[in-house]
PDB file of N, CA and C in Angstrom:
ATOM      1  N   UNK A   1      19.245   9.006   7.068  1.00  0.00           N
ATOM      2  CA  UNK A   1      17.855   8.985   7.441  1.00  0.00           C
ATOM      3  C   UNK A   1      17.686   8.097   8.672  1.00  0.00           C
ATOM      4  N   UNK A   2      16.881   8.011   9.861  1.00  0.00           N
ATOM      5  CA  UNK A   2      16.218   8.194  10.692  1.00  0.00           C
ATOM      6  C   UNK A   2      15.022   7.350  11.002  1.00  0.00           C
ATOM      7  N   UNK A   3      14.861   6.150  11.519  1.00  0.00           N
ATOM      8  CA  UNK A   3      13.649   5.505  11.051  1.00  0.00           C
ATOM      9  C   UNK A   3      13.309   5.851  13.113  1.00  0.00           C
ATOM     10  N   UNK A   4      11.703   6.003  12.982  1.00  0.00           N
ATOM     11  CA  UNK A   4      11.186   5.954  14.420  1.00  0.00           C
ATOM     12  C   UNK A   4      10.406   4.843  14.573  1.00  0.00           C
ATOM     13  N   UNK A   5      10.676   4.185  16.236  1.00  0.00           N
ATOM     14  CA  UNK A   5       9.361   2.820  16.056  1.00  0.00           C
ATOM     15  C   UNK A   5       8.565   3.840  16.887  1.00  0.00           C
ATOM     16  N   UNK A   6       7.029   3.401  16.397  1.00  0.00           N
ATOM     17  CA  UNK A   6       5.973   3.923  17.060  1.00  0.00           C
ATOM     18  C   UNK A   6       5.474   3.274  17.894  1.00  0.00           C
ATOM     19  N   UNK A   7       5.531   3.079  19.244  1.00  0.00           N
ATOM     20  CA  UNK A   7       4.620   2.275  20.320  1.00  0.00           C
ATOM     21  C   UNK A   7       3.261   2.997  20.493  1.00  0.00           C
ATOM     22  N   UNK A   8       2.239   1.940  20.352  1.00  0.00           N
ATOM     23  CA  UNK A   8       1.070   2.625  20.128  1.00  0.00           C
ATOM     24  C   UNK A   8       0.142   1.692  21.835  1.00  0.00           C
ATOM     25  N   UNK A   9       0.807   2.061  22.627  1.00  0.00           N
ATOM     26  CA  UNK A   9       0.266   1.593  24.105  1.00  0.00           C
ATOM     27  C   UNK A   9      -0.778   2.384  24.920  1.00  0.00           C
ATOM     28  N   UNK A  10      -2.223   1.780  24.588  1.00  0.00           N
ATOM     29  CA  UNK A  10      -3.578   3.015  25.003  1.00  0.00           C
ATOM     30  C   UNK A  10      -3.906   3.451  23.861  1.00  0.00           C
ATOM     31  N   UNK A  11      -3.228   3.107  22.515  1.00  0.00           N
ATOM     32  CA  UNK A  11      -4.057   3.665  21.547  1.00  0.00           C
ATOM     33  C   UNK A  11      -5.647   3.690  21.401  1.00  0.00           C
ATOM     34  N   UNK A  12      -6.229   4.207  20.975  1.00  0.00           N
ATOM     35  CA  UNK A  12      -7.528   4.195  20.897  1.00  0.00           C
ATOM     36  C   UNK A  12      -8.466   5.515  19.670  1.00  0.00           C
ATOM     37  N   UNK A  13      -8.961   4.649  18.591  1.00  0.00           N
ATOM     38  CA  UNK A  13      -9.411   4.848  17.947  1.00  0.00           C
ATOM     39  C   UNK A  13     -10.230   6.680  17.728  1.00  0.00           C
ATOM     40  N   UNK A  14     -10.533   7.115  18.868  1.00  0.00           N
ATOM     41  CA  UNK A  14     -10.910   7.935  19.217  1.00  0.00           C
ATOM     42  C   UNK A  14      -9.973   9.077  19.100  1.00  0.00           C
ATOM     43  N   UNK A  15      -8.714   8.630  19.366  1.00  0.00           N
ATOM     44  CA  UNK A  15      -7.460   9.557  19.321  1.00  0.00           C
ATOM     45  C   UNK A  15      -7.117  10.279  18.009  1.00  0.00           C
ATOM     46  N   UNK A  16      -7.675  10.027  16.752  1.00  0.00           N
ATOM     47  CA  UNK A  16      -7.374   9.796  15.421  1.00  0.00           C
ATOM     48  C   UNK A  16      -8.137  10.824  15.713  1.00  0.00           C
ATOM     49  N   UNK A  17      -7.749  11.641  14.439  1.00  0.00           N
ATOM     50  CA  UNK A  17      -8.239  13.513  14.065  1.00  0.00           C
ATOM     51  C   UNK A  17      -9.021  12.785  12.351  1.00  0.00           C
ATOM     52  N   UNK A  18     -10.512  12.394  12.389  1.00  0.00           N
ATOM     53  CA  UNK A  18     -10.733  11.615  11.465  1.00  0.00           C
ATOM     54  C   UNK A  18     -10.983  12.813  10.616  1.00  0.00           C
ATOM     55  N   UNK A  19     -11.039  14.229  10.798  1.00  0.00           N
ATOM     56  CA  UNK A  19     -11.612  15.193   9.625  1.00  0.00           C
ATOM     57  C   UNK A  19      -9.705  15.567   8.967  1.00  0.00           C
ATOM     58  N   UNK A  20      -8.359  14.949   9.281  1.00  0.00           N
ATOM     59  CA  UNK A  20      -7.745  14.963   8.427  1.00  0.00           C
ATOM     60  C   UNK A  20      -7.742  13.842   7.493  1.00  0.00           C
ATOM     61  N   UNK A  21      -8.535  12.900   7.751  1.00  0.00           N
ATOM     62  CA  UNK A  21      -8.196  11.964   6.579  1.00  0.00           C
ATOM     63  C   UNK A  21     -10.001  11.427   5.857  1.00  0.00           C
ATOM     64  N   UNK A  22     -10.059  12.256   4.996  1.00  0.00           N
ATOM     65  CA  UNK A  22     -11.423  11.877   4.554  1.00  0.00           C
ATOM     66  C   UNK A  22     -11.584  10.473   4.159  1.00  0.00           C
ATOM     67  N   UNK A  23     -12.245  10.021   4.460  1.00  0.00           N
ATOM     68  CA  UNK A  23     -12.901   8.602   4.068  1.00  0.00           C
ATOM     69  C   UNK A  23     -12.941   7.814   5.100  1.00  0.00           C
ATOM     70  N   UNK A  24     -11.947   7.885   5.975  1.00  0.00           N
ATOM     71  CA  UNK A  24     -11.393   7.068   7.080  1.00  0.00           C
ATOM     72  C   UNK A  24     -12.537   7.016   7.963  1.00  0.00           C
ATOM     73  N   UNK A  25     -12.625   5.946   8.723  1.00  0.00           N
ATOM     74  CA  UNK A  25     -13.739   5.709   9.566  1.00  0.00           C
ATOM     75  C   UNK A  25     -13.088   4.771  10.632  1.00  0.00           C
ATOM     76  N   UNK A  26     -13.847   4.811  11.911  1.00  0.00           N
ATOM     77  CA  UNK A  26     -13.252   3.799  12.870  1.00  0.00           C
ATOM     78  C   UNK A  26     -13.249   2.245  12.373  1.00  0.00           C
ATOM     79  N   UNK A  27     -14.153   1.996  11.861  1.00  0.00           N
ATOM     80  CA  UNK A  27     -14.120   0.919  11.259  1.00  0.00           C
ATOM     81  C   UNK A  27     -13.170   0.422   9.769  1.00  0.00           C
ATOM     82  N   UNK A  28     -12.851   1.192   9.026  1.00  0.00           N
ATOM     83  CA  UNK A  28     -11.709   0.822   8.724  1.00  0.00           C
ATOM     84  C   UNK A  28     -10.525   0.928   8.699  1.00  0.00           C
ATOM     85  N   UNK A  29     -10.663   2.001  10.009  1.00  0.00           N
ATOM     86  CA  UNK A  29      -9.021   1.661  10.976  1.00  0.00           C
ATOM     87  C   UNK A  29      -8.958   0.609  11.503  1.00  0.00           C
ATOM     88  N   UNK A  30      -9.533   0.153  12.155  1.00  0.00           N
ATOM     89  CA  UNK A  30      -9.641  -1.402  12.856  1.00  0.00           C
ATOM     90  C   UNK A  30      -9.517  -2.493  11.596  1.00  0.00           C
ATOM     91  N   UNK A  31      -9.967  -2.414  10.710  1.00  0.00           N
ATOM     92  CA  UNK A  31      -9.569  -3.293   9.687  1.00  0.00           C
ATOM     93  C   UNK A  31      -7.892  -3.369   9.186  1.00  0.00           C
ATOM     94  N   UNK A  32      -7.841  -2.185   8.808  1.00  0.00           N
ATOM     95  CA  UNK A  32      -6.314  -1.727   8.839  1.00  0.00           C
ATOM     96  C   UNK A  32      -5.083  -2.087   9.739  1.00  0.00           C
ATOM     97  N   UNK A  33      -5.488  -1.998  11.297  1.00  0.00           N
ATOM     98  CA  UNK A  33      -4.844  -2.137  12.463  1.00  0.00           C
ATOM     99  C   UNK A  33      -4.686  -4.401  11.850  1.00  0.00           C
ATOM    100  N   UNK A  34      -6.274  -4.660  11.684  1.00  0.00           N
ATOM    101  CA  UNK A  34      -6.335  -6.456  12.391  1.00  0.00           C
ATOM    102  C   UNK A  34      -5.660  -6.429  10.934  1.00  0.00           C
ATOM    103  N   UNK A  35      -5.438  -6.310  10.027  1.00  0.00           N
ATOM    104  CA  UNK A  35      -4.497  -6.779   9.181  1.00  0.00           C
ATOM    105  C   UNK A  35      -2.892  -6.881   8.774  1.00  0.00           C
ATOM    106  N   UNK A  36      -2.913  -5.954   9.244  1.00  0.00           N
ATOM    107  CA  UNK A  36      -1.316  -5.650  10.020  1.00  0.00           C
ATOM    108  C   UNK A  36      -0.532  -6.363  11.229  1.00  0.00           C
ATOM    109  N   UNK A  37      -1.566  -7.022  12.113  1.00  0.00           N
ATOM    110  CA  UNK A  37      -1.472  -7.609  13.143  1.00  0.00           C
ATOM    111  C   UNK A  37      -1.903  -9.333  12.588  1.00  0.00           C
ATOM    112  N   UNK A  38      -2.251  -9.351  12.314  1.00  0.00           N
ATOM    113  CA  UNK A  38      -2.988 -10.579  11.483  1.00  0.00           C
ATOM    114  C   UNK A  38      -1.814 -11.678  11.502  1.00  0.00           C
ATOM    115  N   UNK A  39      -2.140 -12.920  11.504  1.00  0.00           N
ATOM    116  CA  UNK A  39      -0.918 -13.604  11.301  1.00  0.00           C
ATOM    117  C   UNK A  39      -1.669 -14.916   9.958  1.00  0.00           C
ATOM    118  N   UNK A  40      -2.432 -14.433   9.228  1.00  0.00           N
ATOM    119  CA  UNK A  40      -3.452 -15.037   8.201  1.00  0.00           C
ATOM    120  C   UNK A  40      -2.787 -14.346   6.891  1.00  0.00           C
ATOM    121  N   UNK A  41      -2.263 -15.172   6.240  1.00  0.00           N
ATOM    122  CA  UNK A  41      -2.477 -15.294   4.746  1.00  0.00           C
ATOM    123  C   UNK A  41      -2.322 -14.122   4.127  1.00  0.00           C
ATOM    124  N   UNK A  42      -1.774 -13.209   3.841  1.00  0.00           N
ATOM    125  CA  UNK A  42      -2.038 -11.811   3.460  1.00  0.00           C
ATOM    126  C   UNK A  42      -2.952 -11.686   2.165  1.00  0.00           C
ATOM    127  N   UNK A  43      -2.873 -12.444   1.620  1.00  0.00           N
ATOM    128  CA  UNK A  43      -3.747 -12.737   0.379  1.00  0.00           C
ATOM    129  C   UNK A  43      -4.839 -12.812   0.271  1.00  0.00           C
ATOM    130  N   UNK A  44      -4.990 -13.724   1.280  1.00  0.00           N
ATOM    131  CA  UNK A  44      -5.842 -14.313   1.807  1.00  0.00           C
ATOM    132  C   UNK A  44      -7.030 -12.785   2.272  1.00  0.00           C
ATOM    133  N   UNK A  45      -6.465 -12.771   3.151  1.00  0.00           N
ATOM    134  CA  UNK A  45      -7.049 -11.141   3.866  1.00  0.00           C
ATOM    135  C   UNK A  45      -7.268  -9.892   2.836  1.00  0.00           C
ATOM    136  N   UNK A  46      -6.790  -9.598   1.818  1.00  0.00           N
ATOM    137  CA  UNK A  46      -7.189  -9.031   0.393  1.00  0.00           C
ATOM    138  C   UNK A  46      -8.269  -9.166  -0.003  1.00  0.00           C
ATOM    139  N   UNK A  47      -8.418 -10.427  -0.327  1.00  0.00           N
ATOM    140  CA  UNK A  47      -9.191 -11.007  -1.559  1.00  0.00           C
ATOM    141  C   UNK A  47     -10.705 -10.929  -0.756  1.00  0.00           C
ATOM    142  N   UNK A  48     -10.456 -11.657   0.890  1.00  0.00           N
ATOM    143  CA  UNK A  48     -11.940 -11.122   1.591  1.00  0.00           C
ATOM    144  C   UNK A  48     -12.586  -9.754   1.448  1.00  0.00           C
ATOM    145  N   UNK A  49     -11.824  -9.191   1.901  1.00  0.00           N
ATOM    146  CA  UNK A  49     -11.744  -7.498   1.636  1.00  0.00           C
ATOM    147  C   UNK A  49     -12.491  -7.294   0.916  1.00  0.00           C
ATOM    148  N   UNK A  50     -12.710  -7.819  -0.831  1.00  0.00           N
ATOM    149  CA  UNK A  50     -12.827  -7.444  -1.772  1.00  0.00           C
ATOM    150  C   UNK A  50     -13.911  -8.742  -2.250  1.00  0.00           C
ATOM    151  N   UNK A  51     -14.341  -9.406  -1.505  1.00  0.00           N
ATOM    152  CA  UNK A  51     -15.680 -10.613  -1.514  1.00  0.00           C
ATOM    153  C   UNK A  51     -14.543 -11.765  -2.597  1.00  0.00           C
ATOM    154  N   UNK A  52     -13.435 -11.824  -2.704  1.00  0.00           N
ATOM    155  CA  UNK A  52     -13.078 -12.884  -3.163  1.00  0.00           C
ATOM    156  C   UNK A  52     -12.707 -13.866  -2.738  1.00  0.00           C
ATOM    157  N   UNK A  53     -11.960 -14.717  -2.891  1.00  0.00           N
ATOM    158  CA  UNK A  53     -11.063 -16.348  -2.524  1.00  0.00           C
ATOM    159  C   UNK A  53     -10.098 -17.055  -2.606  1.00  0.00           C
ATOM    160  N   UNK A  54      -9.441 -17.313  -1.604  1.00  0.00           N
ATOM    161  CA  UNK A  54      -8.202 -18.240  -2.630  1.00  0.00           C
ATOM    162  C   UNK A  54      -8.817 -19.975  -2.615  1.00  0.00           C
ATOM    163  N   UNK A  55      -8.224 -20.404  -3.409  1.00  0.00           N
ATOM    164  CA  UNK A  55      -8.503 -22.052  -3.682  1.00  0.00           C
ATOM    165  C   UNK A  55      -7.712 -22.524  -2.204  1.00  0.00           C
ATOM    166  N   UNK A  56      -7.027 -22.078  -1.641  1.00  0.00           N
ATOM    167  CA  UNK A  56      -6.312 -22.625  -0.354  1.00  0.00           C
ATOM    168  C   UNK A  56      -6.272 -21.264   0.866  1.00  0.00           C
ATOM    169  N   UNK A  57      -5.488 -22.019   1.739  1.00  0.00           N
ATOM    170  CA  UNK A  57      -5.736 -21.334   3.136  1.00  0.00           C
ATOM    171  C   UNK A  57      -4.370 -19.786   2.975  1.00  0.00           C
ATOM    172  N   UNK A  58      -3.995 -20.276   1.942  1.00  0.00           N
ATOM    173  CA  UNK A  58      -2.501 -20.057   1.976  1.00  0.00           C
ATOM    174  C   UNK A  58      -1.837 -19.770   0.727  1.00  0.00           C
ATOM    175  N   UNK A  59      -1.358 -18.384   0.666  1.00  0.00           N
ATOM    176  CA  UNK A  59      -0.725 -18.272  -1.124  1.00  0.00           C
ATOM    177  C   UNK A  59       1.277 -18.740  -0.817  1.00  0.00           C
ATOM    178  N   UNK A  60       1.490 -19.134   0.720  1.00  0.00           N
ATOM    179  CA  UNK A  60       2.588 -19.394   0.607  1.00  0.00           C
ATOM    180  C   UNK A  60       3.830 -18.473   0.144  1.00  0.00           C
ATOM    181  N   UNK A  61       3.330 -17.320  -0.553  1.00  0.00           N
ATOM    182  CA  UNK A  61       4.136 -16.121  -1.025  1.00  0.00           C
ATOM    183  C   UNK A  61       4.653 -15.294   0.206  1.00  0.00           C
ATOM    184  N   UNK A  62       3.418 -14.934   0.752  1.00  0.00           N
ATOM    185  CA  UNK A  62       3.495 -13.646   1.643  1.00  0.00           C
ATOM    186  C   UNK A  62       4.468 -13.808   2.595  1.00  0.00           C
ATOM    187  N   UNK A  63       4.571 -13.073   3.746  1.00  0.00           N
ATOM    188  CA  UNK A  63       5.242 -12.691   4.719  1.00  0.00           C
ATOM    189  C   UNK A  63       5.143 -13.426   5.713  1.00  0.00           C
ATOM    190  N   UNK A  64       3.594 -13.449   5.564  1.00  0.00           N
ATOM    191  CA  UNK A  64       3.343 -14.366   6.718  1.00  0.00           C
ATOM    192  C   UNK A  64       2.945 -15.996   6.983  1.00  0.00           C
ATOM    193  N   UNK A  65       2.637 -16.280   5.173  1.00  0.00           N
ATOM    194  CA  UNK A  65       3.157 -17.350   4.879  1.00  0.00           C
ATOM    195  C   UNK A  65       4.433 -18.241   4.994  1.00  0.00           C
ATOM    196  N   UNK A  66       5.438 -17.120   4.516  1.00  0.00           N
ATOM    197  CA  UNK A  66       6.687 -17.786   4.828  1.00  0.00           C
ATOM    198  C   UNK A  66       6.900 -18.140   5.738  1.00  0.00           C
ATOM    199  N   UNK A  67       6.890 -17.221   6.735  1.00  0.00           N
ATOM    200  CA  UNK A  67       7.223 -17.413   8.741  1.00  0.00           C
ATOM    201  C   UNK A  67       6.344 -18.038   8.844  1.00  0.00           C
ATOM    202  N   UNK A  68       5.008 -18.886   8.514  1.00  0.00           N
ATOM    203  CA  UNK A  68       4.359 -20.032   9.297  1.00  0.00           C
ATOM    204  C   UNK A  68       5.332 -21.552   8.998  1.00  0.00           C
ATOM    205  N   UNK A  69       5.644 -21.409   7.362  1.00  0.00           N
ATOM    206  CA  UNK A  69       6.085 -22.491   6.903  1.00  0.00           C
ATOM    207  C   UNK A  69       7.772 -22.489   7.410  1.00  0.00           C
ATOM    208  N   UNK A  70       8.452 -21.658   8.038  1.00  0.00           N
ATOM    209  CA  UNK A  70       9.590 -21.398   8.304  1.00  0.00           C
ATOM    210  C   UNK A  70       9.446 -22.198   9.721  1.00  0.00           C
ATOM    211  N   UNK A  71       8.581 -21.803  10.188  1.00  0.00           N
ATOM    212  CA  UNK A  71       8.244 -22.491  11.601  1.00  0.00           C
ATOM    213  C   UNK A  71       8.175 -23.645  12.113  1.00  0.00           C
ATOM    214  N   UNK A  72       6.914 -24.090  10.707  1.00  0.00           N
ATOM    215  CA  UNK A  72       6.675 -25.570  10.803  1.00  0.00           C
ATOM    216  C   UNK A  72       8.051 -26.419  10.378  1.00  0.00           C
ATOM    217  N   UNK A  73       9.145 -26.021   9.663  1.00  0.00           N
ATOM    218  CA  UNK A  73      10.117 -26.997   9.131  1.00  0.00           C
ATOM    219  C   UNK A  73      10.720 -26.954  10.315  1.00  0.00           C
TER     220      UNK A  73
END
């Protein structure tokens, strides 16, 4: 198997064929896109999503937790 990277250079929201994917809206492609790109808490970014909270900035689990704290040592 075959993996492709996708460079998405000029992308633009507009480009998206939104009557194949029902529900989808520009606006939560852009949510989709800044979370993926995000360098915040992944958890963190969930739980907003969904009107919740963490007790900290940071579940320290995620991905992108690790690589901050990988950084800082």
């Amino acid at each position: 198997m075959t993996s492709k990277k996708v460079l998405m250079v000029g992308w633009h929201p507009s480009a998206v064929n939104y009557s194949k994917y029902p529900g989808l809206t520009p606006e939560k492609l852009d949510a989709i896109i800044a979370y993926g790109q995000s360098a915040l808490c992944r958890w963190l970014l969930i739980l907003r999503h969904f009107g919740e909270s963490l007790d900290s900035d940071a579940c320290g689990h995620c991905d992108n937790c690790r690589r901050n704290a990988a950084r800082a040592a």
